[in-house]
N, C-alpha and C. Protein backbone atom coordinates (compact mmCIF):
# COMPACT_ATOMS: atom_id res chain seq x y z
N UNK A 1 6.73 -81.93 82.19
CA UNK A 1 7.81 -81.32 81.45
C UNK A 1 8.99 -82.30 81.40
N UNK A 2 9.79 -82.56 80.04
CA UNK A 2 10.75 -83.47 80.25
C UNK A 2 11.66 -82.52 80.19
N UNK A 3 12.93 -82.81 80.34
CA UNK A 3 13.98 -81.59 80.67
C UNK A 3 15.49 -82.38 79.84
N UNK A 4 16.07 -81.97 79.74
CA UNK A 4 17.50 -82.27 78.75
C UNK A 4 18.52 -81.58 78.85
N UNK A 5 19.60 -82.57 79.25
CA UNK A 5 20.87 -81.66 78.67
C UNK A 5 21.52 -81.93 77.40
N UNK A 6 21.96 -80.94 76.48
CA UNK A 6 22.39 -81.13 75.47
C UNK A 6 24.11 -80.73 75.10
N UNK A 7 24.37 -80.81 74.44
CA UNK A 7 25.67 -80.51 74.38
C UNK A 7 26.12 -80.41 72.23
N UNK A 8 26.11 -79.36 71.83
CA UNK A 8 26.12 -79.66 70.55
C UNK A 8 27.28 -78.80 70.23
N UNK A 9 27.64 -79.64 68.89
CA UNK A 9 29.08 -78.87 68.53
C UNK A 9 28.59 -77.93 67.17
N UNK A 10 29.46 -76.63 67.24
CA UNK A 10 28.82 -75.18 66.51
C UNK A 10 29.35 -75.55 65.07
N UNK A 11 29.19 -75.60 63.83
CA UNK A 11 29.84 -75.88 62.68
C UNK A 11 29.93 -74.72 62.11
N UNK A 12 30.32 -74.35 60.97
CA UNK A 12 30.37 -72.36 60.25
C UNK A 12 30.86 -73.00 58.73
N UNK A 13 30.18 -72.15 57.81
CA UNK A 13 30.79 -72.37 56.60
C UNK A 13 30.68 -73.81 55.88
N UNK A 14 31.51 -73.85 55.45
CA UNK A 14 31.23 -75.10 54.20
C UNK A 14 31.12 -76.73 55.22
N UNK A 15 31.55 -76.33 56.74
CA UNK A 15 31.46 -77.63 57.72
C UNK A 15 29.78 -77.98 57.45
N UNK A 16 28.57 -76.97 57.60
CA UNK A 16 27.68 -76.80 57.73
C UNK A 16 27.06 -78.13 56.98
N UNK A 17 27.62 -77.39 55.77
CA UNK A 17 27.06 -78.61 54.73
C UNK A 17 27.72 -80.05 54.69
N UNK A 18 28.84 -79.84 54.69
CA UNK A 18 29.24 -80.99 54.44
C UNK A 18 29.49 -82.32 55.96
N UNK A 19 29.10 -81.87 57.29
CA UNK A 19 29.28 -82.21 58.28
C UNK A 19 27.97 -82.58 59.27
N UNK A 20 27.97 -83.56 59.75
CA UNK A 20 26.80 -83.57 60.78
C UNK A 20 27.69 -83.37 62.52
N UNK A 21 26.73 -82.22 62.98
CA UNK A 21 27.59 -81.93 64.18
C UNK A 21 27.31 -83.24 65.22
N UNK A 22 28.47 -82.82 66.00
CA UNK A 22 28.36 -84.07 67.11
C UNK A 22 27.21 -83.26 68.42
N UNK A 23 26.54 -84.52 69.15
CA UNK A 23 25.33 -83.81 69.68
C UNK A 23 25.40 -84.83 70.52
N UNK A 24 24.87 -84.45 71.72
CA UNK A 24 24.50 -85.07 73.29
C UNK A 24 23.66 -84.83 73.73
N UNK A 25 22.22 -85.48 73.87
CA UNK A 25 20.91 -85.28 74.75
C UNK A 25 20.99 -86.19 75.34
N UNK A 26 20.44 -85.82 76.60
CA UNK A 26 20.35 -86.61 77.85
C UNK A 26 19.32 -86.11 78.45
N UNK A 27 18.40 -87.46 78.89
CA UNK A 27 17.02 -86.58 79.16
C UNK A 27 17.34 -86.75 81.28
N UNK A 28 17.15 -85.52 81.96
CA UNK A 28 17.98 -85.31 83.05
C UNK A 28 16.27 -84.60 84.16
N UNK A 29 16.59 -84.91 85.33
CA UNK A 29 15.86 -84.92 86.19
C UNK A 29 15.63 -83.53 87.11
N UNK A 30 17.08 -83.19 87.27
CA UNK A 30 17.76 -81.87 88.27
C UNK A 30 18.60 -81.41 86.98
N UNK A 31 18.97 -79.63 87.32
CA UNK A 31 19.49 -78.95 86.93
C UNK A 31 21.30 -79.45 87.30
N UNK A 32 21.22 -79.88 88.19
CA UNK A 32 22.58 -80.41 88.78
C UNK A 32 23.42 -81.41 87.93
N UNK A 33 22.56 -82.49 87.49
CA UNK A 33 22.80 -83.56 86.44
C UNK A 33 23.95 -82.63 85.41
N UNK A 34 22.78 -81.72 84.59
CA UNK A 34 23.99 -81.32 83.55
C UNK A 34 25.35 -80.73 83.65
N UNK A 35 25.64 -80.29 85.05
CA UNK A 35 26.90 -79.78 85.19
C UNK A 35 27.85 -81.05 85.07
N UNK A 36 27.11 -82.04 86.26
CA UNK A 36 27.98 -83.43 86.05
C UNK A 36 28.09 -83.61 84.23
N UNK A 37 26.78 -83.88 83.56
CA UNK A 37 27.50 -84.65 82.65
C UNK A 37 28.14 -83.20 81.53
N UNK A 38 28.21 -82.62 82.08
CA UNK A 38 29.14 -81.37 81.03
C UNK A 38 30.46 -82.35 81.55
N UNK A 39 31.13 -82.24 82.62
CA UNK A 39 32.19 -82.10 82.95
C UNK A 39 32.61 -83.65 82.33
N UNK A 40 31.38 -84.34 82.30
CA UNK A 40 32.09 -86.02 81.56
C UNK A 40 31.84 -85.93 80.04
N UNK A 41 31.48 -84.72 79.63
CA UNK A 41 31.64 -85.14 78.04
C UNK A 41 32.48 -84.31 77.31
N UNK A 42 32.94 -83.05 77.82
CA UNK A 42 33.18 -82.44 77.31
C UNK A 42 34.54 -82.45 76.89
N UNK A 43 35.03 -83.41 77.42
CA UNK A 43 37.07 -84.09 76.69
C UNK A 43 36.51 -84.85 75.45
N UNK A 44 35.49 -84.95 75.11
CA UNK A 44 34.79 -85.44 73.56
C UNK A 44 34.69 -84.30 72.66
N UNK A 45 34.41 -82.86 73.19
CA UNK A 45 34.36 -82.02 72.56
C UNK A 45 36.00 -80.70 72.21
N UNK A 46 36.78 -81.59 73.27
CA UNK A 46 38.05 -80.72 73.08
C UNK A 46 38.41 -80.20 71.80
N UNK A 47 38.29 -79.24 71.38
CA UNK A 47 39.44 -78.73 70.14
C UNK A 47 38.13 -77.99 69.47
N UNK A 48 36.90 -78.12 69.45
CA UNK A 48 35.56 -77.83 68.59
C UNK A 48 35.33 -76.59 69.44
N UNK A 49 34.61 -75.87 68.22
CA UNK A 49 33.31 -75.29 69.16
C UNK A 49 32.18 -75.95 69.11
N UNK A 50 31.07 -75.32 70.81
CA UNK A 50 30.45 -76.16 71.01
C UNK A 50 29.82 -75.07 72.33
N UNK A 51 28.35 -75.42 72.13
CA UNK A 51 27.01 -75.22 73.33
C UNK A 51 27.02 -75.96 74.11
N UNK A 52 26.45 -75.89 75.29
CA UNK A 52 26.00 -76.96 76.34
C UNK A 52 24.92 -75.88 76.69
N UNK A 53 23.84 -76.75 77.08
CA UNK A 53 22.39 -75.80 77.37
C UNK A 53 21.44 -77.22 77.81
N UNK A 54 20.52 -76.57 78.90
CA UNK A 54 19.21 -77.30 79.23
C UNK A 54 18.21 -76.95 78.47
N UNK A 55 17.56 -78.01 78.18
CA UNK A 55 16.39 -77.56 76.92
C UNK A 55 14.63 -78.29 77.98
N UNK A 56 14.28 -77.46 78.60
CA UNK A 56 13.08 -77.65 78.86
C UNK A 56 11.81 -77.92 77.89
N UNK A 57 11.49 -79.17 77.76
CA UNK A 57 10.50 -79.50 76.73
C UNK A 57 9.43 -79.40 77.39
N UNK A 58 8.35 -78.30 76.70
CA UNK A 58 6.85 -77.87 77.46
C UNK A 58 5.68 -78.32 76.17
N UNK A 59 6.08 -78.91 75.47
CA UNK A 59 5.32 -79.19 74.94
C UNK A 59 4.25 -80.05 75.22
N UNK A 60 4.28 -80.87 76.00
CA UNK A 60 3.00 -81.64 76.51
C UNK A 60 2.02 -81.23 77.20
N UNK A 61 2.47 -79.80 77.83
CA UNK A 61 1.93 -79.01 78.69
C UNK A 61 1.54 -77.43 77.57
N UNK A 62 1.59 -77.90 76.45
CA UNK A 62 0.66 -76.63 75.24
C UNK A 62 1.84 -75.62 75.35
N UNK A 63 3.19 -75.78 75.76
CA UNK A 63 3.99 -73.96 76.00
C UNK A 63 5.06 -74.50 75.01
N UNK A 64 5.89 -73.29 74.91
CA UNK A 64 6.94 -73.44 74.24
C UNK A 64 8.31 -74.30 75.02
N UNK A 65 9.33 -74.26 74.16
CA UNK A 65 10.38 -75.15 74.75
C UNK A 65 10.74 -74.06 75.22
N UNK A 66 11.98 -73.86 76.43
CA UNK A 66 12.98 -73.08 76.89
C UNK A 66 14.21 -73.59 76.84
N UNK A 67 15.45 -72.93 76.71
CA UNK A 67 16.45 -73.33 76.43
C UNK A 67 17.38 -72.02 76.95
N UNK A 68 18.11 -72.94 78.12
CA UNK A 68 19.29 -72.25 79.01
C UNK A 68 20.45 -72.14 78.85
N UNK A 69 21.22 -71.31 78.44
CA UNK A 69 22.70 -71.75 77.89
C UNK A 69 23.59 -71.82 79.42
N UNK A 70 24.44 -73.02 79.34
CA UNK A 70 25.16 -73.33 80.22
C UNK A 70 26.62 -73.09 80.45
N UNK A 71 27.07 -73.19 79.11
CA UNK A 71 28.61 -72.67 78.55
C UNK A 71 28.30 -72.94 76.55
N UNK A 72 29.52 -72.11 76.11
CA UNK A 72 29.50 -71.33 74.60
C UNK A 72 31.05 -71.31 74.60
N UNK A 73 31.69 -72.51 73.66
CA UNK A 73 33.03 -72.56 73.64
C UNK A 73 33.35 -71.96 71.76
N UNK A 74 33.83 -70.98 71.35
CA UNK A 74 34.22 -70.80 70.41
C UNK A 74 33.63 -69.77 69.58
């Protein structure tokens, strides 16, 4: 299983289209990792909304992905 933290910023409305959101994967070892790197990226995301979530990739192993929400700003 590879495992990830992500960090993506939420867009709404005409941003949708006309915007590519800002996004952070980091492929991470421990659950612990992503708190650290929340706390170092997230002065990148000041003023936005924005997810942070672990995304368990099971695909190599035939299952679906899982995906943990960590914090939901906006």
């Amino acid at each position: 299983m590879r495992k990830y933290f992500e960090l993506e910023e939420i867009l709404e409305g005409v941003e949708e289209v006309n915007k590519q959101p800002q996004m952070v994967r980091i492929e991470i070892t421990k659950d612990e990792e992503a708190e650290k790197l929340l706390k170092d990226f997230e002065p990148f995301f000041r003023g936005k909304k924005y997810e942070a979530r672990i995304h368990e990739h099971l695909h190599e192993e035939k299952g679906p992905c899982r995906v943990r929400l960590l914090k939901k700003v906006g």
